[in-house]
N, C-alpha and C. Protein backbone atom coordinates (compact mmCIF):
# COMPACT_ATOMS: atom_id res chain seq x y z
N UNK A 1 18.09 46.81 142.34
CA UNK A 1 19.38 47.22 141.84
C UNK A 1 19.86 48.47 142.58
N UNK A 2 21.31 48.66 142.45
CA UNK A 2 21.34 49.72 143.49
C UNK A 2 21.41 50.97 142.45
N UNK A 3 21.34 51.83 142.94
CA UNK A 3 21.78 53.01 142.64
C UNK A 3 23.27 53.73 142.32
N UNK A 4 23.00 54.77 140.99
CA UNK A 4 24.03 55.21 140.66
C UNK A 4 24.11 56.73 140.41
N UNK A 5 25.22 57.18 140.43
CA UNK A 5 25.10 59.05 139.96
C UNK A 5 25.31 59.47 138.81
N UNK A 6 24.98 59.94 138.08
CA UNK A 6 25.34 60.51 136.79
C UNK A 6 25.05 61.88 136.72
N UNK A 7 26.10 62.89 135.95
CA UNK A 7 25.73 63.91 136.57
C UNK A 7 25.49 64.90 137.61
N UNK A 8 26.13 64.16 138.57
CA UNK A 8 25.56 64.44 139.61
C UNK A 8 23.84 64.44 140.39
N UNK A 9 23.10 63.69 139.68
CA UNK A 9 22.16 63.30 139.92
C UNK A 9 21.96 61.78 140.14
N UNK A 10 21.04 60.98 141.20
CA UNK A 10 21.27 59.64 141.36
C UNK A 10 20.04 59.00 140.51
N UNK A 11 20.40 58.08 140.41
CA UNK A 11 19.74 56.92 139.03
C UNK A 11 19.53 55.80 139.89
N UNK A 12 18.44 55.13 139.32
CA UNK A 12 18.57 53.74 139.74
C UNK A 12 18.75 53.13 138.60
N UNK A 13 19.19 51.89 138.42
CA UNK A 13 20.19 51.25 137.27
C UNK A 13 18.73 50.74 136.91
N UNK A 14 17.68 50.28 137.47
CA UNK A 14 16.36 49.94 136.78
C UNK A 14 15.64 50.62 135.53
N UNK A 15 15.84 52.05 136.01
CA UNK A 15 15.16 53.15 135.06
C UNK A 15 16.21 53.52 134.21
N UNK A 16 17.23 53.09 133.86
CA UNK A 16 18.28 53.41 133.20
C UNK A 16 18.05 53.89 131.60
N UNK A 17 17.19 52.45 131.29
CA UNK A 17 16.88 52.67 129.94
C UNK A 17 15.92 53.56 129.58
N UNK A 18 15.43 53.78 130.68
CA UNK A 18 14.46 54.66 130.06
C UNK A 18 14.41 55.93 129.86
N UNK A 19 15.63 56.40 129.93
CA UNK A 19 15.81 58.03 129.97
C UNK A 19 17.24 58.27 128.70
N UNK A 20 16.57 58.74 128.07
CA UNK A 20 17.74 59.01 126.44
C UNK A 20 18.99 59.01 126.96
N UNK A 21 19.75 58.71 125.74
CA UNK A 21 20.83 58.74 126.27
C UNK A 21 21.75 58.35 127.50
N UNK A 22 21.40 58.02 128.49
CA UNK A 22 21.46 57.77 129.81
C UNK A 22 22.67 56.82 129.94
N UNK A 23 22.74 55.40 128.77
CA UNK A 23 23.93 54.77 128.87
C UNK A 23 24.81 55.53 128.42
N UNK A 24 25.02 55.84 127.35
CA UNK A 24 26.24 56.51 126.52
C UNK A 24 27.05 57.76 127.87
N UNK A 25 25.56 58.19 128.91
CA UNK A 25 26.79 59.07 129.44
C UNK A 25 26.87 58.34 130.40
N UNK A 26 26.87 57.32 130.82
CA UNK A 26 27.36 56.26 131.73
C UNK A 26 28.61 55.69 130.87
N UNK A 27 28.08 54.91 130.26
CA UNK A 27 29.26 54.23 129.58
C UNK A 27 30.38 55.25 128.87
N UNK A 28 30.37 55.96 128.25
CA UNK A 28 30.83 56.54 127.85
C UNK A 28 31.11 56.66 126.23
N UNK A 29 32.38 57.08 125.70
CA UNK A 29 32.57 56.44 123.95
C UNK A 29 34.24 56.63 124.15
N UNK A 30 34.58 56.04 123.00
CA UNK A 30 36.37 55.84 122.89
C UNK A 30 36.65 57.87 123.10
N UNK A 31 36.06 58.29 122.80
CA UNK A 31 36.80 60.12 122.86
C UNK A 31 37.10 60.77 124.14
N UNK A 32 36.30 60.17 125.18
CA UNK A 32 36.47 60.03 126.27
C UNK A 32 38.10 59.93 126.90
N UNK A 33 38.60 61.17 127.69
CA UNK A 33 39.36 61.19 128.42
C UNK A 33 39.56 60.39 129.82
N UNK A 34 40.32 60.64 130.34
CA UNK A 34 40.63 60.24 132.29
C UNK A 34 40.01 61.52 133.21
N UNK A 35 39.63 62.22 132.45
CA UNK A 35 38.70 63.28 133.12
C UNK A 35 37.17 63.39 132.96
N UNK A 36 36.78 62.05 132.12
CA UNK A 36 35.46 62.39 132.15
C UNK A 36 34.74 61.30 132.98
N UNK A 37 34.09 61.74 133.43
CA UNK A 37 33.22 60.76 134.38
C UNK A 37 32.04 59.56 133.75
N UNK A 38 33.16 58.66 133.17
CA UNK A 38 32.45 57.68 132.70
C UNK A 38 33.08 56.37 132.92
N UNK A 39 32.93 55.14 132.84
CA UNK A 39 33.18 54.41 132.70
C UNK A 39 34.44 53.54 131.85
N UNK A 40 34.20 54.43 130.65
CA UNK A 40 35.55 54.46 129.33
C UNK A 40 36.65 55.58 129.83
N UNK A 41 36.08 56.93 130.29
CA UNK A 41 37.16 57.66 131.24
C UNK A 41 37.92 57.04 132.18
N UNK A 42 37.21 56.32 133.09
CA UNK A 42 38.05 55.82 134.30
C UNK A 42 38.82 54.72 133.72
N UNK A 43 38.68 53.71 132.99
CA UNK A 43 39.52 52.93 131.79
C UNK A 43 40.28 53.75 131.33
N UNK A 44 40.03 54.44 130.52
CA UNK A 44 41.82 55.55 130.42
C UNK A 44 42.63 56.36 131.11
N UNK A 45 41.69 56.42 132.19
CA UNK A 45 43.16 56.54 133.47
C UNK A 45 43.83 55.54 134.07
N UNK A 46 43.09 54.59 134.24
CA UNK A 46 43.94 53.32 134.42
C UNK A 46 44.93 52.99 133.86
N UNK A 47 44.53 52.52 132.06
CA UNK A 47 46.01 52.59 131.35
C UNK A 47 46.80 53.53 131.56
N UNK A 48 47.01 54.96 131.36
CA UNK A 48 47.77 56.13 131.27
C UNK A 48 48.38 56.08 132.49
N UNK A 49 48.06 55.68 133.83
CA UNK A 49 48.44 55.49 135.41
C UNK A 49 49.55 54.64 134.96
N UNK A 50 49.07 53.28 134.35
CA UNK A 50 50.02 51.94 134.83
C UNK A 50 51.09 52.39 133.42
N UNK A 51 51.13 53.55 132.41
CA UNK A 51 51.81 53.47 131.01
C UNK A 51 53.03 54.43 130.84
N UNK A 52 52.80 55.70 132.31
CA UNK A 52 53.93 56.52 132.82
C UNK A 52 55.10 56.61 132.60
N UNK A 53 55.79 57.14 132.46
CA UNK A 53 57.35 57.44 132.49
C UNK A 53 57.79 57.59 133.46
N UNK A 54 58.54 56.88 134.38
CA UNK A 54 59.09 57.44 136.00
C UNK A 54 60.39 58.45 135.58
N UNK A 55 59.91 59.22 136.44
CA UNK A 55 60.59 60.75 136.56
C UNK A 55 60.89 60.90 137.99
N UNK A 56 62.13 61.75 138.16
CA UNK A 56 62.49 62.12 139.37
C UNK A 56 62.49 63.40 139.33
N UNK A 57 61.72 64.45 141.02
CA UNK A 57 62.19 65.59 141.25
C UNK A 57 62.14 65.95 142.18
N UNK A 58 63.66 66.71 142.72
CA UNK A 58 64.07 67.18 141.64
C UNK A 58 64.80 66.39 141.38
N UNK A 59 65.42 66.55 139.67
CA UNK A 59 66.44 66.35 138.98
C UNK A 59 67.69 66.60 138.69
N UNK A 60 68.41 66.27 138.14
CA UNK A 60 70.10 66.24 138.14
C UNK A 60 70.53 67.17 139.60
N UNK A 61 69.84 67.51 140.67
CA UNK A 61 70.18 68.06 141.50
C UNK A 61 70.09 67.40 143.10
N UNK A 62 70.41 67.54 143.99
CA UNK A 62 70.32 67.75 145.45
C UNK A 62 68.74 67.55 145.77
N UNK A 63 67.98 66.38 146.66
CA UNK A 63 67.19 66.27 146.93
C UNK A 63 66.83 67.90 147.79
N UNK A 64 65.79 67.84 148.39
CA UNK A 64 65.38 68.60 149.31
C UNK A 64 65.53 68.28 150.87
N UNK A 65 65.74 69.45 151.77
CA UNK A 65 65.93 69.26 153.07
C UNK A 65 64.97 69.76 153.68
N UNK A 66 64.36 68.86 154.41
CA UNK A 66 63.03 68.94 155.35
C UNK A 66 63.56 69.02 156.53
N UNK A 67 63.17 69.48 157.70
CA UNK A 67 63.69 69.17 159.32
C UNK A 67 62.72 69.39 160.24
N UNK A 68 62.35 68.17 161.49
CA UNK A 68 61.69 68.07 162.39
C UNK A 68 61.70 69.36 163.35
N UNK A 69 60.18 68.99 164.15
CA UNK A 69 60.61 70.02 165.40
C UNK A 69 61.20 69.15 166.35
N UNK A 70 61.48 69.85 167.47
CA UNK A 70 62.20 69.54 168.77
C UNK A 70 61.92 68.75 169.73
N UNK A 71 59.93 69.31 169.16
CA UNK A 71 58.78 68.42 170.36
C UNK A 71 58.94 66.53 169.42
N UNK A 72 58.27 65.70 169.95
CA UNK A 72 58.28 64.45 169.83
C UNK A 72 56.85 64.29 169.00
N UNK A 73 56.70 63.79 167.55
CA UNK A 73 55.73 63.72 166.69
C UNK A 73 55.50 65.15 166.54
N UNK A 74 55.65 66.28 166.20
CA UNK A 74 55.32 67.40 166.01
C UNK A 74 55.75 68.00 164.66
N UNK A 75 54.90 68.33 163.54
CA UNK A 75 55.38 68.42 162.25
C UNK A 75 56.55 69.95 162.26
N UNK A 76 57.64 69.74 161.33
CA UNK A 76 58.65 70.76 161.22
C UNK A 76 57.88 72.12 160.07
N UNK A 77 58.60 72.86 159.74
CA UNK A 77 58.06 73.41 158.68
C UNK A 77 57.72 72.69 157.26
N UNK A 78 57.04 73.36 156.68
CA UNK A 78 56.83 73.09 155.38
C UNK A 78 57.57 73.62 154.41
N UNK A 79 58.25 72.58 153.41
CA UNK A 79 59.29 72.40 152.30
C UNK A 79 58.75 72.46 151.17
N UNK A 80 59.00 73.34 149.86
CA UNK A 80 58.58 72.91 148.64
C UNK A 80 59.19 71.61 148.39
N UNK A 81 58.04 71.27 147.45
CA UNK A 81 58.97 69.85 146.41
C UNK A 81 59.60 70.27 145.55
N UNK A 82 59.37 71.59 144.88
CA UNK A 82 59.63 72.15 143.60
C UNK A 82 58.62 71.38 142.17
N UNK A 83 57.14 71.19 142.91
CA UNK A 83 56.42 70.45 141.74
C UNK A 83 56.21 71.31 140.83
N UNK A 84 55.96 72.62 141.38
CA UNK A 84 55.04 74.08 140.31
C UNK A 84 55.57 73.92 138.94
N UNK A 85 56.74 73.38 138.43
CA UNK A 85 57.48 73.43 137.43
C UNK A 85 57.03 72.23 136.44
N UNK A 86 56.28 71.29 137.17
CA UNK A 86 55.94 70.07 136.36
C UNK A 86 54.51 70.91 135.30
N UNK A 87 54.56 70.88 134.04
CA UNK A 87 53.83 71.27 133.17
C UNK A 87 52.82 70.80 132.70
N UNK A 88 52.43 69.26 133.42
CA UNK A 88 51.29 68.15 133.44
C UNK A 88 50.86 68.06 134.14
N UNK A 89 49.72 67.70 133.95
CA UNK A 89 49.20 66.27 135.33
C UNK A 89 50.00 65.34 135.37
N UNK A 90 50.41 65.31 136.72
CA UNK A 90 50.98 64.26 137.63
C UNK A 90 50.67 62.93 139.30
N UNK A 91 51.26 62.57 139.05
CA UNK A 91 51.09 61.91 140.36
C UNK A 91 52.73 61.65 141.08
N UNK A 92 52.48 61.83 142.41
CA UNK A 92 54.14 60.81 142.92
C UNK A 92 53.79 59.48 143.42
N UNK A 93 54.81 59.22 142.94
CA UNK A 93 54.61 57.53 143.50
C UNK A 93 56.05 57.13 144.46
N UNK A 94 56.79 57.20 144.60
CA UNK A 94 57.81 57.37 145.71
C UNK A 94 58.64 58.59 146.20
N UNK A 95 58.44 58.24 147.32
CA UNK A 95 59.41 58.68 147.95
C UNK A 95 61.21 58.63 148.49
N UNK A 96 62.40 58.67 147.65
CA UNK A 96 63.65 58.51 148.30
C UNK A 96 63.61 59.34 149.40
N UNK A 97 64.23 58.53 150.14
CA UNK A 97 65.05 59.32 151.49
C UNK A 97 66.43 58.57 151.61
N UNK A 98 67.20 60.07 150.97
CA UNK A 98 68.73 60.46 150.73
C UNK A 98 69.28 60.18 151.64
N UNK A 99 68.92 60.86 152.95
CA UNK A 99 70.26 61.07 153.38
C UNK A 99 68.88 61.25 155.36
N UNK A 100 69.53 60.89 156.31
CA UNK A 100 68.26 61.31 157.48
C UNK A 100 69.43 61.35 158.68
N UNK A 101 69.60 62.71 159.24
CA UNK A 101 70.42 62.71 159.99
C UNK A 101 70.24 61.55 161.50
N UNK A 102 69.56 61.73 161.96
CA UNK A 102 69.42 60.89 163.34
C UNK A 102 68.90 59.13 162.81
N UNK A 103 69.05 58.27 163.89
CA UNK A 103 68.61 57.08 164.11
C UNK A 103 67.35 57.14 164.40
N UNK A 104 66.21 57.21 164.02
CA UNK A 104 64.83 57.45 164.98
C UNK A 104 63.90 56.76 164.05
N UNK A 105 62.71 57.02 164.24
CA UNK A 105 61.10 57.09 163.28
C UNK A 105 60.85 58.17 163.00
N UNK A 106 60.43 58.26 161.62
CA UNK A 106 60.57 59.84 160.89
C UNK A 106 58.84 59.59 160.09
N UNK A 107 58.56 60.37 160.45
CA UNK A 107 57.06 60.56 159.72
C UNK A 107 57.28 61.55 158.56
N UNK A 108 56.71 61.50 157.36
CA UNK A 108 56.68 62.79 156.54
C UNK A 108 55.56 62.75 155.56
N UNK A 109 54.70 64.03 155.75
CA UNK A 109 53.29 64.21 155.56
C UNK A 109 53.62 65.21 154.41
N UNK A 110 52.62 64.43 152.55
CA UNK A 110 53.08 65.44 151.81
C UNK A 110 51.82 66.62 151.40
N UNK A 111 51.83 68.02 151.43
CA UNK A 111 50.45 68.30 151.05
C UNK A 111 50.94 68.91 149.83
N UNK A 112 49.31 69.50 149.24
CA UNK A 112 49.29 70.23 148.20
C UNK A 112 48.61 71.35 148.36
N UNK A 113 48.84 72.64 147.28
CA UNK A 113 47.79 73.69 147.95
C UNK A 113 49.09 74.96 148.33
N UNK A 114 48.52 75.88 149.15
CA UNK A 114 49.42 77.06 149.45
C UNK A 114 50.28 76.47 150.64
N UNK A 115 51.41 77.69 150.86
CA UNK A 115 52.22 77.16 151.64
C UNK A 115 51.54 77.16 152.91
N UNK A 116 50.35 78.27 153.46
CA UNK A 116 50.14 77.78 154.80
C UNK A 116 48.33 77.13 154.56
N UNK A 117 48.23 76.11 155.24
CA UNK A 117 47.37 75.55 155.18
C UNK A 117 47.21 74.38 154.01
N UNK A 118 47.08 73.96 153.23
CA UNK A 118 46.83 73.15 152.20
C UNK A 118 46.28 71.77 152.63
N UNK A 119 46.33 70.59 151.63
CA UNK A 119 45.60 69.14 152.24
C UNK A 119 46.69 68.20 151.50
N UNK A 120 46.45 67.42 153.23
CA UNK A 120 47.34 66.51 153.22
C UNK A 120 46.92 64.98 152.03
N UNK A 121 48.25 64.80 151.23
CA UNK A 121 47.79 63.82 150.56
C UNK A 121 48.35 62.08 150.65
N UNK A 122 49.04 62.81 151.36
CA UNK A 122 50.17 61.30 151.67
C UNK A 122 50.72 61.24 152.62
N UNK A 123 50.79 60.27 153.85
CA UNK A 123 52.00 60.09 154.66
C UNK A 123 52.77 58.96 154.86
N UNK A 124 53.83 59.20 154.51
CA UNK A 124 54.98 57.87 154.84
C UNK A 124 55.68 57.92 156.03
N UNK A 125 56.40 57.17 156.21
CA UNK A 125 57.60 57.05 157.80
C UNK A 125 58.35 55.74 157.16
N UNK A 126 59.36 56.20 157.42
CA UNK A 126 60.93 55.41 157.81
C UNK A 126 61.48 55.54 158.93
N UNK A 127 62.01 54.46 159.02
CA UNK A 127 62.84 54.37 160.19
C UNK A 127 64.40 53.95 159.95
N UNK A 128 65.37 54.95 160.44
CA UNK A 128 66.88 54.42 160.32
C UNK A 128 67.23 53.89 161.34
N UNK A 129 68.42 52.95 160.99
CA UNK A 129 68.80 52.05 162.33
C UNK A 129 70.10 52.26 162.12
N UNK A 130 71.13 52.09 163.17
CA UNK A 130 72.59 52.34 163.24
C UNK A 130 73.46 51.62 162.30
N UNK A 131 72.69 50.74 161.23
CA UNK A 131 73.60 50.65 160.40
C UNK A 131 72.77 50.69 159.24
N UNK A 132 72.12 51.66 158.87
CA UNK A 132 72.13 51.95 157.34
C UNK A 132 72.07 53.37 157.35
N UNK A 133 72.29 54.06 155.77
CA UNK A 133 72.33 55.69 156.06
C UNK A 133 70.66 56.20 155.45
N UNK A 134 70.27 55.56 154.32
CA UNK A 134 69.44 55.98 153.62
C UNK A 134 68.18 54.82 153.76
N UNK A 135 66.88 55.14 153.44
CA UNK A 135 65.76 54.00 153.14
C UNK A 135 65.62 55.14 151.48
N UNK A 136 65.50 53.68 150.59
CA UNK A 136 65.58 54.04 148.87
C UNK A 136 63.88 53.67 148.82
N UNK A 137 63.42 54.33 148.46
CA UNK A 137 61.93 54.30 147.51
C UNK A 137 61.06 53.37 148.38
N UNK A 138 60.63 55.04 149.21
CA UNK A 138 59.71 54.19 149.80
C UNK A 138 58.07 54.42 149.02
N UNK A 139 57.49 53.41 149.05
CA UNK A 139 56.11 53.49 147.77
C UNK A 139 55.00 54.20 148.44
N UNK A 140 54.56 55.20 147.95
CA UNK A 140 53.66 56.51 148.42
C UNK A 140 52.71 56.54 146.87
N UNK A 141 51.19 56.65 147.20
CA UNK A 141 50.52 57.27 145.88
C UNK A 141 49.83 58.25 146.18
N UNK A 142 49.92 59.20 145.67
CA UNK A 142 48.68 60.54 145.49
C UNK A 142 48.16 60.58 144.32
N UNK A 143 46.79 61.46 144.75
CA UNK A 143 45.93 61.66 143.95
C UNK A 143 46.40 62.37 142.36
N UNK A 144 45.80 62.38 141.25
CA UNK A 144 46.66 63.41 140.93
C UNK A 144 46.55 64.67 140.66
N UNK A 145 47.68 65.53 140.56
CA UNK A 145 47.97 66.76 141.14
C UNK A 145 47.71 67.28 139.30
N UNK A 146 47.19 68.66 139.20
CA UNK A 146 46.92 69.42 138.49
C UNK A 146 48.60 69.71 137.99
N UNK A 147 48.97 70.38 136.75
CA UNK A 147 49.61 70.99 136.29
C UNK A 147 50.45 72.06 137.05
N UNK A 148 51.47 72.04 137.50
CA UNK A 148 52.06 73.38 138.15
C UNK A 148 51.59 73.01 139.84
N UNK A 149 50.95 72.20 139.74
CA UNK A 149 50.90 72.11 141.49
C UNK A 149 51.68 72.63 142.52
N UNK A 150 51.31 73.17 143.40
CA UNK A 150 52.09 73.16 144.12
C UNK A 150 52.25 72.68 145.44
N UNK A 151 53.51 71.69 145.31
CA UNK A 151 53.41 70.53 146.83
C UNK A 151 54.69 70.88 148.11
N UNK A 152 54.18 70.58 149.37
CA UNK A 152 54.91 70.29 149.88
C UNK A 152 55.26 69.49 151.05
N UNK A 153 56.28 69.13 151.63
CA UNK A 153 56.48 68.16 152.99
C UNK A 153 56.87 68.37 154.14
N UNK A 154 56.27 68.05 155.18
CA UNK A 154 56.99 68.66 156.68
C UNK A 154 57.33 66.47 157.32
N UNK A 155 58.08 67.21 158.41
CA UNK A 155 58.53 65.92 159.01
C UNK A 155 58.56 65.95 160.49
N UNK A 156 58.20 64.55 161.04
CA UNK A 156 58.19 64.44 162.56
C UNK A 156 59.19 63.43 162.79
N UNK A 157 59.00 63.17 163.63
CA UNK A 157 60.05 62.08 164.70
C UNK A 157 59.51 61.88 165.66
N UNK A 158 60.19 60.77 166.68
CA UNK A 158 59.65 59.96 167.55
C UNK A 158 60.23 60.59 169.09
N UNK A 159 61.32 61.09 168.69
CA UNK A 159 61.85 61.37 169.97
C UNK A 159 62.33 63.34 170.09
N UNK A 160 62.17 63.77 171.12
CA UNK A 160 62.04 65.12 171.14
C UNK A 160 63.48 65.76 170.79
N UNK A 161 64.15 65.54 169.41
CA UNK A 161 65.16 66.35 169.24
C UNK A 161 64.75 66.54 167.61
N UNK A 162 65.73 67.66 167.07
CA UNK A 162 65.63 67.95 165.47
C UNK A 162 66.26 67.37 164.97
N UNK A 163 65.46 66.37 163.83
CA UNK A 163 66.07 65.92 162.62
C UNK A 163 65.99 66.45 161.02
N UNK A 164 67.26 66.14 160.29
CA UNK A 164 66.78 66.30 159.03
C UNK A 164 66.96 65.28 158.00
N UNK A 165 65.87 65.29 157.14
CA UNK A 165 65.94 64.24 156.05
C UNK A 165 66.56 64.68 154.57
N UNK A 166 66.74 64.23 153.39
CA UNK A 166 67.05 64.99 152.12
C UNK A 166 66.38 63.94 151.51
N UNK A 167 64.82 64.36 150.76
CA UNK A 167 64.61 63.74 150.07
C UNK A 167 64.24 63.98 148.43
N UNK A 168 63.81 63.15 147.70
CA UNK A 168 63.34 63.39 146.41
C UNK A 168 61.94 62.45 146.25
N UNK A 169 61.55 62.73 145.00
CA UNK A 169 60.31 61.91 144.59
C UNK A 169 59.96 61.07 143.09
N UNK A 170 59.78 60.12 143.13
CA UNK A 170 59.49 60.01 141.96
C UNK A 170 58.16 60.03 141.55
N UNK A 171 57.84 60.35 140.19
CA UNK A 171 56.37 60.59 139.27
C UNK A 171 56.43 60.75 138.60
N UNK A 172 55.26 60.58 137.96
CA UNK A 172 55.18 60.26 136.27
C UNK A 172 53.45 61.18 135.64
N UNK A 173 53.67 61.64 134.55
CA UNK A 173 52.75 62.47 133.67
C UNK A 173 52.19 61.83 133.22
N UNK A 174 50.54 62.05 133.68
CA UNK A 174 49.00 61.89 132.96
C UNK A 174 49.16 62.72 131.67
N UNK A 175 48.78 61.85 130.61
CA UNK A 175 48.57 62.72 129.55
C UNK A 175 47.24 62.99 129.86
């Protein structure tokens, strides 16, 4: 049988029974959150994932403006999302892109973490063509983000001039 971790210690599923308790903190019990490392935990993040409220941010307002560098694939600065304000655990699950000034291939890499340095959790790309203005919801998942997170996005392109995008996000709260 193979092997498993509990605890951070590895098990073999053979000797399982033989050490107290050993299922219950495998398996878990109904009190069990999406934060506990069990079996019945990871079952209630599942539901709570697929049971969400889709939310947009930002809201009632003006997406955000991201803009490429000059060089060709070369990330622009880094943009808040304005997540810090979300008061849950969250996740995003799309990406709109509003509004993208040029015709090109647009890469946009989202991280989390401080503004310089942080880890990358997602990257999408669109591409506009001379006859449309916007690409609507494009489907992106991240991990999810702590309470107050704070996220943000830079953007590339394909060809060596500056572009800008205006986008938003949608996501939804882990209880």
């Amino acid at each position: 049988m193979a092997d498993i971790t509990v605890n951070g210690s590895a098990m073999s599923l053979d000797g399982i029974s033989s050490k107290a308790n050993s299922i219950s903190s495998v398996v878990g019990t109904t009190a069990d959150s999406h934060t506990d490392v069990t079996i019945f935990g990871k079952l209630v993040g599942l539901e709570q994932d697929n049971h969400g409220v889709d939310l947009v941010i930002p809201t009632l307002a003006a997406g955000v403006t991201v803009s490429s560098c000059i060089a060709a694939w070369t990330l622009g600065a880094k943009i808040s999302l304005g997540t810090s304000v979300i008061a849950s655990e969250f996740g995003l699950h799309f990406m709109n892109i509003e509004d993208l000034s040029d015709v090109d291939i647009h890469e946009f890499h989202i991280f989390k973490g401080a503004t310089t340095g942080g880890t990358v959790v997602a990257k999408v790309r669109g591409t506009k063509s001379a006859n449309q203005d916007t690409i609507p919801h494009v489907p992106m998942l991240t991990p999810h983000f702590v309470a107050n997170q704070k996220t943000f996005v830079r953007m590339a392109n394909l060809t060596a001039a500056a572009s800008t995008a205006t986008l938003s996000f949608n996501y939804h709260i882990h209880s």
